[in-house]
PDB file of N, CA and C in Angstrom:
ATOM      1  N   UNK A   1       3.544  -4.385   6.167  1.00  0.00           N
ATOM      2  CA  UNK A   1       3.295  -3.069   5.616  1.00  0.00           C
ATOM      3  C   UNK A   1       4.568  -2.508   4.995  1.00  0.00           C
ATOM      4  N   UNK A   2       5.589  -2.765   5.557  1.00  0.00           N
ATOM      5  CA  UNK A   2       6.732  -2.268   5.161  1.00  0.00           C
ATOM      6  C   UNK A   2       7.272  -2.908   3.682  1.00  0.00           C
ATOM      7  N   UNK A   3       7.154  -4.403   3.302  1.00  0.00           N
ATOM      8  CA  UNK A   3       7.324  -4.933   2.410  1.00  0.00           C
ATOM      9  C   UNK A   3       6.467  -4.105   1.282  1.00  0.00           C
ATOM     10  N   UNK A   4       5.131  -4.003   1.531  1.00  0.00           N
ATOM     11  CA  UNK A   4       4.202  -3.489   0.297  1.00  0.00           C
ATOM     12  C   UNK A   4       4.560  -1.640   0.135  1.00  0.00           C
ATOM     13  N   UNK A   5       5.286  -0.816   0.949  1.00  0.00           N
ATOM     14  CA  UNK A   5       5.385   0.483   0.234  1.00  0.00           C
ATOM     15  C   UNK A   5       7.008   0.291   0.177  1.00  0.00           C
ATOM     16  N   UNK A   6       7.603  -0.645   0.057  1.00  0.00           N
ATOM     17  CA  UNK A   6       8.901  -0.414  -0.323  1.00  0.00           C
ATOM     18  C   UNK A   6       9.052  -1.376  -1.845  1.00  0.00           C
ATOM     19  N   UNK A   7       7.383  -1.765  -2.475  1.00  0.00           N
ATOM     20  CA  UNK A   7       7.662  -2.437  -4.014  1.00  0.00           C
ATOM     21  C   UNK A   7       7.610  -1.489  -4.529  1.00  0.00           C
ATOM     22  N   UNK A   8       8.658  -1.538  -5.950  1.00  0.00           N
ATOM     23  CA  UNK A   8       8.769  -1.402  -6.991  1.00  0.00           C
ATOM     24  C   UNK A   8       7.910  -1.107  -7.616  1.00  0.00           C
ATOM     25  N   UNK A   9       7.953  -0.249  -9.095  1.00  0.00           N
ATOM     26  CA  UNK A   9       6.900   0.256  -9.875  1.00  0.00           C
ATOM     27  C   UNK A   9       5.860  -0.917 -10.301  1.00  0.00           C
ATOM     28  N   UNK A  10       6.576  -2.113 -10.799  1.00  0.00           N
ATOM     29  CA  UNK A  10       6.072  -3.399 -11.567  1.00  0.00           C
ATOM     30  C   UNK A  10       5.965  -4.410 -10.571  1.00  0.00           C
ATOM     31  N   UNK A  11       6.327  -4.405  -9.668  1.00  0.00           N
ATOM     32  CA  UNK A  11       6.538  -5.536  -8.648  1.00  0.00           C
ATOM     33  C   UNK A  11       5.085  -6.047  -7.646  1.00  0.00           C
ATOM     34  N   UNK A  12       4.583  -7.306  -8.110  1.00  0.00           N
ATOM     35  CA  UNK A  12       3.221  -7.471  -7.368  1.00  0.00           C
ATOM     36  C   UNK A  12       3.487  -7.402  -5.815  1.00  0.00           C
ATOM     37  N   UNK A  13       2.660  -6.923  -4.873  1.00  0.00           N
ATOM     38  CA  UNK A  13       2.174  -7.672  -3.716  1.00  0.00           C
ATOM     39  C   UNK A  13       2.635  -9.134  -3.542  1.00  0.00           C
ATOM     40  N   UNK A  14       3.590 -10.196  -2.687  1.00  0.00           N
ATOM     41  CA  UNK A  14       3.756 -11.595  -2.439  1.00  0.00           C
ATOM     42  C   UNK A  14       2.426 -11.776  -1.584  1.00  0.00           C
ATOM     43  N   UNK A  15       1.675 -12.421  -2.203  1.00  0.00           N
ATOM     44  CA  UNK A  15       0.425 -13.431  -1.662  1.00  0.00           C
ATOM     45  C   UNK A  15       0.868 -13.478   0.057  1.00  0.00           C
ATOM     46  N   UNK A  16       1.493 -14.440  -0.019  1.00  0.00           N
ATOM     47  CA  UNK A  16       2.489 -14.752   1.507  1.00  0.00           C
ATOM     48  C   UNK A  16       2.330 -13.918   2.517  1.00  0.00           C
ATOM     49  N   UNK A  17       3.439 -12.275   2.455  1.00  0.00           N
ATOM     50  CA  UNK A  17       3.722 -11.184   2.477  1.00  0.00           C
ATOM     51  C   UNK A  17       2.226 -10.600   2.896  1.00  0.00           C
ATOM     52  N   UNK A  18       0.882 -10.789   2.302  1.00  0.00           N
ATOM     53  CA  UNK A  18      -0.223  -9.996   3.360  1.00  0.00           C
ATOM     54  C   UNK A  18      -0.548 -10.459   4.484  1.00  0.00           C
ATOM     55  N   UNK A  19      -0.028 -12.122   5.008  1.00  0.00           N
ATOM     56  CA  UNK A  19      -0.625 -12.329   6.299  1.00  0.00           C
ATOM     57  C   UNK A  19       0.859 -13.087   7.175  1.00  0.00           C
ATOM     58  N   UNK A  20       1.973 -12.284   6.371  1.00  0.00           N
ATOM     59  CA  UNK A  20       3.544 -12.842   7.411  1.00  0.00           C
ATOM     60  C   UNK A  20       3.101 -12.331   8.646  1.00  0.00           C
ATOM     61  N   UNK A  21       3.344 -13.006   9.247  1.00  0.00           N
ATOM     62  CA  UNK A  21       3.462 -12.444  10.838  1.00  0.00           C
ATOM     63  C   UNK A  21       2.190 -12.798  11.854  1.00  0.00           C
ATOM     64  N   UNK A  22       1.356 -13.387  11.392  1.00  0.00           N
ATOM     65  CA  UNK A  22      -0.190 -13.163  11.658  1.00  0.00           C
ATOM     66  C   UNK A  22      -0.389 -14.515  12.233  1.00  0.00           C
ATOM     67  N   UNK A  23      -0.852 -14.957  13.248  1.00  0.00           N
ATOM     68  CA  UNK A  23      -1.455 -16.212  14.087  1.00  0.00           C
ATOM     69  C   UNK A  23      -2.582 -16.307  13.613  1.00  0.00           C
ATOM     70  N   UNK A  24      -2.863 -17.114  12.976  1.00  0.00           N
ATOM     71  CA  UNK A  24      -4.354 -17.858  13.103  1.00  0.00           C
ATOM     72  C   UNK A  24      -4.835 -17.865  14.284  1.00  0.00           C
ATOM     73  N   UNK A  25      -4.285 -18.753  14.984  1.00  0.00           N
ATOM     74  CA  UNK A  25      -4.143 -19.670  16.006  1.00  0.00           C
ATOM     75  C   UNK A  25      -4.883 -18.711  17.034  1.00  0.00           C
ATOM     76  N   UNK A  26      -4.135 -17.589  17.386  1.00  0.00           N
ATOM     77  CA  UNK A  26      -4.226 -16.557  18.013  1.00  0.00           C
ATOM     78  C   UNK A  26      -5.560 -15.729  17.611  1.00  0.00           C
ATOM     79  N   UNK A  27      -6.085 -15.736  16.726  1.00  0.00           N
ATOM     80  CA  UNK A  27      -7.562 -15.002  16.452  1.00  0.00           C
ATOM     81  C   UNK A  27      -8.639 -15.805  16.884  1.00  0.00           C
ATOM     82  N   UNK A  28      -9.194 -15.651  18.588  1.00  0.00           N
ATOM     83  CA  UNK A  28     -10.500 -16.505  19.292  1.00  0.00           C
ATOM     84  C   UNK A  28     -11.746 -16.328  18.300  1.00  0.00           C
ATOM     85  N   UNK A  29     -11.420 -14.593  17.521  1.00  0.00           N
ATOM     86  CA  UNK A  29     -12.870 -14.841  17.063  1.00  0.00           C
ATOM     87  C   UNK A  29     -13.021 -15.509  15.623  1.00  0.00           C
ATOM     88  N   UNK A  30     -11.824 -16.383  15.129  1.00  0.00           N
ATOM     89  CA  UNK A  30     -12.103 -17.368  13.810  1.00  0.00           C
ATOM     90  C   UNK A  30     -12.736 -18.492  14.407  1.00  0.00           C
ATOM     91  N   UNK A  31     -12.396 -19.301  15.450  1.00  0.00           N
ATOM     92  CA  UNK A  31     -12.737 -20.847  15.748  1.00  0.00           C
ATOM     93  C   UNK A  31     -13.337 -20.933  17.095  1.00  0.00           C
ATOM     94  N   UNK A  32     -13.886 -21.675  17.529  1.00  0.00           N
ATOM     95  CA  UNK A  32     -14.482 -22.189  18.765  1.00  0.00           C
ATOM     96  C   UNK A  32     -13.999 -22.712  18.820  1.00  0.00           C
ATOM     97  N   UNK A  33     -12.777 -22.711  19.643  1.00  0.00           N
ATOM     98  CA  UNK A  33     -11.621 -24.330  20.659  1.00  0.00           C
ATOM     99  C   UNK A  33     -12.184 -23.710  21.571  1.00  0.00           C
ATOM    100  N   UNK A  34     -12.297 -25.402  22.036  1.00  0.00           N
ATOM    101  CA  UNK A  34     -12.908 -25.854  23.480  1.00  0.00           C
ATOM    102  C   UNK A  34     -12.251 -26.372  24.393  1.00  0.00           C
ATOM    103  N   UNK A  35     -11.782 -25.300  25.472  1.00  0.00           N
ATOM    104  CA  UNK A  35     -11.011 -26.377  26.322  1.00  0.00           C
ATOM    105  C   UNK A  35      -9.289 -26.444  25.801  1.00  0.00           C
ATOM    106  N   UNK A  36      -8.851 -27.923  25.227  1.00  0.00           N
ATOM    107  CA  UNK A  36      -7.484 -28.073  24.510  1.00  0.00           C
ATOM    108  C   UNK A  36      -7.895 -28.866  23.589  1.00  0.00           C
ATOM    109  N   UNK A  37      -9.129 -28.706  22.829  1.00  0.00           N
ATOM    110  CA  UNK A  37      -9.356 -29.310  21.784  1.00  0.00           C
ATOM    111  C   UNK A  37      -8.846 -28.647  20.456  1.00  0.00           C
ATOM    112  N   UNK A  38      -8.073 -29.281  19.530  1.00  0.00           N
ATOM    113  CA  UNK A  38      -7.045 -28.812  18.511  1.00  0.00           C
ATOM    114  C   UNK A  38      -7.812 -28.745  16.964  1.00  0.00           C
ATOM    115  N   UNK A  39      -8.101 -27.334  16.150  1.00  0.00           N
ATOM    116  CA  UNK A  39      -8.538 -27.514  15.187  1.00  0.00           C
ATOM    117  C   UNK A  39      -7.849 -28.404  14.565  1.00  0.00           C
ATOM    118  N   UNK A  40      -8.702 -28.434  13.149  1.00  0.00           N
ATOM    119  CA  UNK A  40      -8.455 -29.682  12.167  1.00  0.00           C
ATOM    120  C   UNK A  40      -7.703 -29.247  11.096  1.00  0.00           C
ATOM    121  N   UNK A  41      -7.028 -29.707  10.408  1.00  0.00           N
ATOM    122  CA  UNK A  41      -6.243 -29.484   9.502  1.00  0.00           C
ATOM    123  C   UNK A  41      -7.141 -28.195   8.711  1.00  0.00           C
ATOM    124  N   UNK A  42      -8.506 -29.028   8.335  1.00  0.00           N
ATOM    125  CA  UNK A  42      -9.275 -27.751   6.967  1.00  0.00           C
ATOM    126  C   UNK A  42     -10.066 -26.853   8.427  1.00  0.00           C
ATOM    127  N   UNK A  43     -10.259 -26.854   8.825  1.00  0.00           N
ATOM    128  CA  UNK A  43     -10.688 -25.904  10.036  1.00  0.00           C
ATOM    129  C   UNK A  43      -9.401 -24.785   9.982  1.00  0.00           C
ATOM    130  N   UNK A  44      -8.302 -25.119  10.013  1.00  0.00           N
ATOM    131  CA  UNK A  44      -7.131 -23.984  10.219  1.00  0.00           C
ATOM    132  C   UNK A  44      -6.979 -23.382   9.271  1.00  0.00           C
ATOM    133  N   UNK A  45      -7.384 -24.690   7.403  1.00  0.00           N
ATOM    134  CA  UNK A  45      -6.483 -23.606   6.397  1.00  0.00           C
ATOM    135  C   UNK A  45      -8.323 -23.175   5.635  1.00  0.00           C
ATOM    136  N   UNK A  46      -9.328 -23.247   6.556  1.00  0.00           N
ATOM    137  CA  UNK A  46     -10.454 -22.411   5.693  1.00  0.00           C
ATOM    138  C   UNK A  46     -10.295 -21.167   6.761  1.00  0.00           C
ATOM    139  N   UNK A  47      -9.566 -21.315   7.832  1.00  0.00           N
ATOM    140  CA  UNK A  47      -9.488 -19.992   8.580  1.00  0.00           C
ATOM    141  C   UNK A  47      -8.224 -18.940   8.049  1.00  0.00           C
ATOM    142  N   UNK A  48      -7.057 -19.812   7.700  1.00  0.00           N
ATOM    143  CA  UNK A  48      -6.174 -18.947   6.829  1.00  0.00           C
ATOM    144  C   UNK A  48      -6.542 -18.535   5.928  1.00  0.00           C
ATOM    145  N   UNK A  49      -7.076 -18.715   5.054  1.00  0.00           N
ATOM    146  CA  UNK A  49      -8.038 -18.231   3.409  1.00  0.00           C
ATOM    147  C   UNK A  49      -8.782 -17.120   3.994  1.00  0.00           C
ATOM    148  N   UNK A  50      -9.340 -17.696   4.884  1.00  0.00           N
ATOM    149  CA  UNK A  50     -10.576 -16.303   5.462  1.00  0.00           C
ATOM    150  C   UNK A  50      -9.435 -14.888   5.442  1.00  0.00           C
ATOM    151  N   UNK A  51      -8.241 -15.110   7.015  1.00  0.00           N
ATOM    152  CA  UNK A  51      -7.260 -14.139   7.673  1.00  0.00           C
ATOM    153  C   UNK A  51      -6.691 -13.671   6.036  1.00  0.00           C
ATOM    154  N   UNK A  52      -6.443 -14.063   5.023  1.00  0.00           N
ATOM    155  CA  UNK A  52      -5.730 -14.083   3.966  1.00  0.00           C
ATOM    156  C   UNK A  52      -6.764 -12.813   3.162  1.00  0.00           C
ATOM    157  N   UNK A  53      -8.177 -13.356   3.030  1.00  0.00           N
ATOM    158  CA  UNK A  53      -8.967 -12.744   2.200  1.00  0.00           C
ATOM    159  C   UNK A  53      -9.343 -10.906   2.609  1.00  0.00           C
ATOM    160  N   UNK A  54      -9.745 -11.058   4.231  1.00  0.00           N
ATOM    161  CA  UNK A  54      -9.650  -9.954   5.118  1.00  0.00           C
ATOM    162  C   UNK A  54      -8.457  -9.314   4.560  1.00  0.00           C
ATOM    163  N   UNK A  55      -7.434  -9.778   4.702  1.00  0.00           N
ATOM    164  CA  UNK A  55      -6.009  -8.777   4.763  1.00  0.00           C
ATOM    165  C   UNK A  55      -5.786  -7.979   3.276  1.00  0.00           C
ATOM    166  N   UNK A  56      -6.232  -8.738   2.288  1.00  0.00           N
ATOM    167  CA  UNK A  56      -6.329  -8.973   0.775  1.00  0.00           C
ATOM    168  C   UNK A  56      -6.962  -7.734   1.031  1.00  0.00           C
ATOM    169  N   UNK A  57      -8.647  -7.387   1.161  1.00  0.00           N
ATOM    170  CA  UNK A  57      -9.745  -6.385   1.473  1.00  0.00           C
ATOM    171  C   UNK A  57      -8.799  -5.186   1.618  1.00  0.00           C
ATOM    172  N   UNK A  58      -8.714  -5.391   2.889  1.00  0.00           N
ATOM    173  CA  UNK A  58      -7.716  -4.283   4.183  1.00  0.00           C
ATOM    174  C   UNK A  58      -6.926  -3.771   3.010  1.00  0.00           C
ATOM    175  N   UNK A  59      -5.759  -4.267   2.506  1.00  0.00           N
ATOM    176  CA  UNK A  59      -4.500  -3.505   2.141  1.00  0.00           C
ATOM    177  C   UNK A  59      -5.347  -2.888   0.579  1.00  0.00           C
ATOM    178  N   UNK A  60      -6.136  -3.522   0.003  1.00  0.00           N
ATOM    179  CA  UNK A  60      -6.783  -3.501  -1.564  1.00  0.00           C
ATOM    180  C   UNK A  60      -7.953  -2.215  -1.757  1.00  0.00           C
ATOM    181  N   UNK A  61      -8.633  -1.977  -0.622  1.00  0.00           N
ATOM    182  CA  UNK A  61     -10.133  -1.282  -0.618  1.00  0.00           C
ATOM    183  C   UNK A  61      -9.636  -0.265   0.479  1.00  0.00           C
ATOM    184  N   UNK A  62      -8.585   0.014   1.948  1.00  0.00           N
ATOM    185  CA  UNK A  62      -8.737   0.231   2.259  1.00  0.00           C
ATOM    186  C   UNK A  62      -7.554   1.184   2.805  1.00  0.00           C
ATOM    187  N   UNK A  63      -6.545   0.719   2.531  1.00  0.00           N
ATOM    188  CA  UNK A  63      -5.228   1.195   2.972  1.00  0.00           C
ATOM    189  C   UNK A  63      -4.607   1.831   1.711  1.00  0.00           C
ATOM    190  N   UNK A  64      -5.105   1.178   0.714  1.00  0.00           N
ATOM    191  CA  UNK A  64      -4.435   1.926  -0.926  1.00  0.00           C
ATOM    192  C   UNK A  64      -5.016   3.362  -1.046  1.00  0.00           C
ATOM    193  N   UNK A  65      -6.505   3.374  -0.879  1.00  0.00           N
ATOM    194  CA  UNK A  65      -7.052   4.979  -0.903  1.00  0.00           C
ATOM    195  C   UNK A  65      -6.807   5.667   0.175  1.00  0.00           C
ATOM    196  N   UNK A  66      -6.407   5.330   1.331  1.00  0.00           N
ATOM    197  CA  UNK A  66      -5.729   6.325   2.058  1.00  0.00           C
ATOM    198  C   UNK A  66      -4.435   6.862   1.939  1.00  0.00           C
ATOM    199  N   UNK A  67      -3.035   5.905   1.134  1.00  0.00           N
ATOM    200  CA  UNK A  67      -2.297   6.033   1.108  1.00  0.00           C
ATOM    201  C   UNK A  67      -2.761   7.415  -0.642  1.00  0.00           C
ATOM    202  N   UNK A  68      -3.365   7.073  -1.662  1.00  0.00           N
ATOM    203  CA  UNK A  68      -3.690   7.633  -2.521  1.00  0.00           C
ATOM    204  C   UNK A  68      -4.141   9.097  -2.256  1.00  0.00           C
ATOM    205  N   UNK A  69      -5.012   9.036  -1.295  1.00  0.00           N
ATOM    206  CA  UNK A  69      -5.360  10.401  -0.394  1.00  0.00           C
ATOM    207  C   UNK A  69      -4.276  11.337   0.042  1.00  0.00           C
ATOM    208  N   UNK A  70      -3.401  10.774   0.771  1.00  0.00           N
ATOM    209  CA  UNK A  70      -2.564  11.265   1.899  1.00  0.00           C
ATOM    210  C   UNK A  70      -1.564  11.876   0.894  1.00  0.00           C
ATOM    211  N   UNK A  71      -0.946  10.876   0.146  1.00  0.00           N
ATOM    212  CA  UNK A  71       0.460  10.725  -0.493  1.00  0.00           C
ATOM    213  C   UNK A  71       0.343  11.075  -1.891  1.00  0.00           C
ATOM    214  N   UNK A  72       0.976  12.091  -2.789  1.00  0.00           N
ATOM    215  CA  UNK A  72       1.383  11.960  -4.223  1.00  0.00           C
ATOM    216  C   UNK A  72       2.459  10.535  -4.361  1.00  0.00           C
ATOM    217  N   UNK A  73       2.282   9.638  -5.229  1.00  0.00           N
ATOM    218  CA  UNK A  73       2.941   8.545  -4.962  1.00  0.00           C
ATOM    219  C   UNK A  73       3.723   8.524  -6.768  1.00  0.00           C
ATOM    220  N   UNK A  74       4.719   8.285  -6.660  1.00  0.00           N
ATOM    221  CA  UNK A  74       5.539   8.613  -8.017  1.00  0.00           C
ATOM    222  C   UNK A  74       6.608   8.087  -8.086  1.00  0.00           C
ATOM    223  N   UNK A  75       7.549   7.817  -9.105  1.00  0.00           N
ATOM    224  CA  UNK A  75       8.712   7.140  -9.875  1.00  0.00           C
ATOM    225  C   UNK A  75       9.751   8.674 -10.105  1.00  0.00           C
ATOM    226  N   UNK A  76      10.780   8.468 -10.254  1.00  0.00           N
ATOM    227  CA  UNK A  76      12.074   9.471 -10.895  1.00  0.00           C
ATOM    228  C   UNK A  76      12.593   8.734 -11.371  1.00  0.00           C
ATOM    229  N   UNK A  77      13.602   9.774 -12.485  1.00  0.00           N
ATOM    230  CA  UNK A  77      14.001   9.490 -13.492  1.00  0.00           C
ATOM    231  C   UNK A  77      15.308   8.740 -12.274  1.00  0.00           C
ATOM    232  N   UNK A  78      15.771   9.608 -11.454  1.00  0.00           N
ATOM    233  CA  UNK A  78      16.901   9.409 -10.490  1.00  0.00           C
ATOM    234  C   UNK A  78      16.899   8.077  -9.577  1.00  0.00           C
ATOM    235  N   UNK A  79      15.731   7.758  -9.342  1.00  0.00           N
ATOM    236  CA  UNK A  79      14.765   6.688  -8.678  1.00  0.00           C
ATOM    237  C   UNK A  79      14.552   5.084  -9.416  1.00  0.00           C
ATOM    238  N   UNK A  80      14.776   5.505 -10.728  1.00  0.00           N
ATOM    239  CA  UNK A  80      14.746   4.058 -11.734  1.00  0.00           C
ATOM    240  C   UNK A  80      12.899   3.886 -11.378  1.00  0.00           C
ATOM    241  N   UNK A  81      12.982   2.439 -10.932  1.00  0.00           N
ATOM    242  CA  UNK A  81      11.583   2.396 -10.535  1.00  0.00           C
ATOM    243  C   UNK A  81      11.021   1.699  -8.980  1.00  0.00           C
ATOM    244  N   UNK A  82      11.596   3.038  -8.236  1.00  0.00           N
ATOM    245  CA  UNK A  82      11.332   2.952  -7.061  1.00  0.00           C
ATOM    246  C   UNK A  82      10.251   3.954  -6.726  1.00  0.00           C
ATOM    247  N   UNK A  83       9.694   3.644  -5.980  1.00  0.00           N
ATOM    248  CA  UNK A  83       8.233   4.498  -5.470  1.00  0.00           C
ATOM    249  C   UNK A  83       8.572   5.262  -4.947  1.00  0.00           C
ATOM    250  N   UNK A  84       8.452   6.571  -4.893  1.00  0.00           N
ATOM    251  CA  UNK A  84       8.306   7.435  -3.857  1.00  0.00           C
ATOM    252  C   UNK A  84       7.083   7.869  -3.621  1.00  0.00           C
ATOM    253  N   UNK A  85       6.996   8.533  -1.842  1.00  0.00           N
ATOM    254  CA  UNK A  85       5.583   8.881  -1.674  1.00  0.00           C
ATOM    255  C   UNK A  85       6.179  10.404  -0.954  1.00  0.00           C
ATOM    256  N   UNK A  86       4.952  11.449  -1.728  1.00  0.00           N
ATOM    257  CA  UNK A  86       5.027  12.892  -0.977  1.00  0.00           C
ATOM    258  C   UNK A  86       3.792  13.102  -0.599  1.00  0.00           C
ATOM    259  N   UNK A  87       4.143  13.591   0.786  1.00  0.00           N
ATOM    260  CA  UNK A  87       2.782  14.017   1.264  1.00  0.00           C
ATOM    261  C   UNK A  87       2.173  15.337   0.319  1.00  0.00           C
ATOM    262  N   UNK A  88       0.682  14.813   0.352  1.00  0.00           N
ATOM    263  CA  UNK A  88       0.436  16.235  -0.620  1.00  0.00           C
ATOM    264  C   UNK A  88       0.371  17.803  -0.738  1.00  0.00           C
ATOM    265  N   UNK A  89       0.855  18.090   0.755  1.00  0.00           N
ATOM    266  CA  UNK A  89       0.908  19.585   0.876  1.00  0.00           C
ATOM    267  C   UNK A  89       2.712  19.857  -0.025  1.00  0.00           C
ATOM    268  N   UNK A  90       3.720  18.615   0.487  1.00  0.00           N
ATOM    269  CA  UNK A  90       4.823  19.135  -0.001  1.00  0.00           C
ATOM    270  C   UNK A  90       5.099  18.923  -1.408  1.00  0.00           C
ATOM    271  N   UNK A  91       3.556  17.545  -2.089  1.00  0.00           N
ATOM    272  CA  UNK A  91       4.250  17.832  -3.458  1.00  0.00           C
ATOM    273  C   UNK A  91       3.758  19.333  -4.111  1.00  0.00           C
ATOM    274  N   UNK A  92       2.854  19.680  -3.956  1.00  0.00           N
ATOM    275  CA  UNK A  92       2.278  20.770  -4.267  1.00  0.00           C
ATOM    276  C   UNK A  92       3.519  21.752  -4.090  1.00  0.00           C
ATOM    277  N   UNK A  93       4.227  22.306  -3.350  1.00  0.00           N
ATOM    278  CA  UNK A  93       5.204  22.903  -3.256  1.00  0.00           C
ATOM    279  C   UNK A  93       6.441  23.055  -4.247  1.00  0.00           C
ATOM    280  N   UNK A  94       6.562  21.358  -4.805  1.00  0.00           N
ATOM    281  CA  UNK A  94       7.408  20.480  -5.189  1.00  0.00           C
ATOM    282  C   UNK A  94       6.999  21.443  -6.441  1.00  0.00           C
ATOM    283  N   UNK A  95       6.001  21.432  -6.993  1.00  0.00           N
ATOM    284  CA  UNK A  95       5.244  21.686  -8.139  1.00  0.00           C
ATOM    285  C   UNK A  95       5.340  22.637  -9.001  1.00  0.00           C
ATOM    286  N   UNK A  96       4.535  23.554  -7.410  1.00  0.00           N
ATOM    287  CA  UNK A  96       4.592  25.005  -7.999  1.00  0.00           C
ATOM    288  C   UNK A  96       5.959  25.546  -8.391  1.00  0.00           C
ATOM    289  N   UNK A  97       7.081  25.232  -7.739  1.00  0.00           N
ATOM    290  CA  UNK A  97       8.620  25.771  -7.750  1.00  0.00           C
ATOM    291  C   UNK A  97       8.629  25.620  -8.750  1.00  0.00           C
ATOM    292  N   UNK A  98       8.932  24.118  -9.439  1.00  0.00           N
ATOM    293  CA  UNK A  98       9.072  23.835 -10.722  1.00  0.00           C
ATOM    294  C   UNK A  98       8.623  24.586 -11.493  1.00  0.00           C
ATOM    295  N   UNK A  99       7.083  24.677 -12.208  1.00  0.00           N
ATOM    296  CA  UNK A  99       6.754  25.391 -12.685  1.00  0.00           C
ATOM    297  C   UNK A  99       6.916  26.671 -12.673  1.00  0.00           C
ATOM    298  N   UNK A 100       7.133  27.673 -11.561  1.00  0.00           N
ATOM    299  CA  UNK A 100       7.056  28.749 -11.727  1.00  0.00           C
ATOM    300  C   UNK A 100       8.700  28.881 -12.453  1.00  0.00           C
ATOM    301  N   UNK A 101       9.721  27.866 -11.503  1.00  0.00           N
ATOM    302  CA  UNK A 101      11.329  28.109 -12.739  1.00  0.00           C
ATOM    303  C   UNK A 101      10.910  27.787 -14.547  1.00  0.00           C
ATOM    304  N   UNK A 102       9.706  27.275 -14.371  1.00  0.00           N
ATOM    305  CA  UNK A 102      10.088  26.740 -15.970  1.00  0.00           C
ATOM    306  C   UNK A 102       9.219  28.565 -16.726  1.00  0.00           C
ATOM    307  N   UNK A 103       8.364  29.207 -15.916  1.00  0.00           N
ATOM    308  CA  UNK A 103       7.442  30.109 -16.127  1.00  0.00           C
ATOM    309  C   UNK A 103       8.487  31.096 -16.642  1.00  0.00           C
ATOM    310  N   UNK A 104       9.104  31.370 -15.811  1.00  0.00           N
ATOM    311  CA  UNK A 104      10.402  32.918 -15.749  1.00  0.00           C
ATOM    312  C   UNK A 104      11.202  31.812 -16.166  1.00  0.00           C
ATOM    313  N   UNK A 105      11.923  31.210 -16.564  1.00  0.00           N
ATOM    314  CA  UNK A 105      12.585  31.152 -17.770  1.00  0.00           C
ATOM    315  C   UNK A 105      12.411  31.243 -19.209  1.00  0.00           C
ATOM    316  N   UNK A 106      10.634  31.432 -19.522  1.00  0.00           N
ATOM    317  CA  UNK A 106      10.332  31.919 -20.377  1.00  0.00           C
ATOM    318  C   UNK A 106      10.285  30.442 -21.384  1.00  0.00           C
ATOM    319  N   UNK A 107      10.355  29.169 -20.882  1.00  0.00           N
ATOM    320  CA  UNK A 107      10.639  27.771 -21.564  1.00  0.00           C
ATOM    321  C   UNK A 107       9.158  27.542 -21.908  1.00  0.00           C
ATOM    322  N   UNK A 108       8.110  27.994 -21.021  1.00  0.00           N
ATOM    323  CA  UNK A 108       6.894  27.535 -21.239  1.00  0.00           C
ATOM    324  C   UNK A 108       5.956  29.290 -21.154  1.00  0.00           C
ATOM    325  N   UNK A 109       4.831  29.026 -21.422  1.00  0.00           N
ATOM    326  CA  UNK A 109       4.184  30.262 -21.389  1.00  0.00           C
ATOM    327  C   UNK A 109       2.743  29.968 -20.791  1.00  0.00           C
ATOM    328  N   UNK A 110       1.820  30.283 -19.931  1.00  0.00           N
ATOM    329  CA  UNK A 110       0.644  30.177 -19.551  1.00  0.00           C
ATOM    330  C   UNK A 110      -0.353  30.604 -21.034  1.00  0.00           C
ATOM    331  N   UNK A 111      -1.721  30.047 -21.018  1.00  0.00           N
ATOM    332  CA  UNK A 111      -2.102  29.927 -22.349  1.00  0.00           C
ATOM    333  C   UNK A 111      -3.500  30.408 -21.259  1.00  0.00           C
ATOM    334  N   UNK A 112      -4.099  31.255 -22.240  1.00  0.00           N
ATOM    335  CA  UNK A 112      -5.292  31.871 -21.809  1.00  0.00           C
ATOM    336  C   UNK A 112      -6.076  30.426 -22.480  1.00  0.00           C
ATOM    337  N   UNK A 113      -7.195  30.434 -21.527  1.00  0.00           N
ATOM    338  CA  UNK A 113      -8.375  29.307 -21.641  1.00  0.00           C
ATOM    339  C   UNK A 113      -9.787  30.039 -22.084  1.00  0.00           C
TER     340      UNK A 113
END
């Protein structure tokens, strides 16, 4: 998790990087071992593809719209192209300030709709 909100503006997701850390081996509910009977080579890597595809889901459908929810997520000029994330009560804050300095400085003007 830490690898994927510390990429870069342009920088993909590493394939790898969604299931570092993760036991196959260790998930009873992918395989039926019996006893000390040892999966099979394609028994382990159609179970990695599976753990791989899940995690793919998870971070893609499920963890991005919460983070999208939660977080204003954005680049600075100061930042180059590093991500930052604000929670959305403080970018709103972030916002209004701005605007209201750009308001009373008289730089911009509110436009009747």
């Amino acid at each position: 998790m830490t690898v994927y909100l510390n990429l870069r503006r342009a920088e993909a997701f590493p394939e790898k990087a969604i299931v570092s850390g993760i036991r196959v081996l260790d998930m009873k509910w992918l395989h039926s071992q019996q006893g000390g009977i040892k999966l099979s080579r394609t028994d382990h890597e159609s179970a990695t593809v599976l753990v791989r595809n899940i995690m793919r889901w998870l971070y893609y459908h499920f963890i991005n719209p919460i983070l999208r929810s939660t977080f204003y997520i954005t680049e600075t000029e100061f930042s180059g192209t590093r991500v930052l994330y604000y929670r959305r009560p403080v970018w709103m804050r972030i916002r209004n300030a701005s605007l209201d300095m750009l308001l009373s400085k008289e730089q911009y003007r509110e436009m009747s709709s």
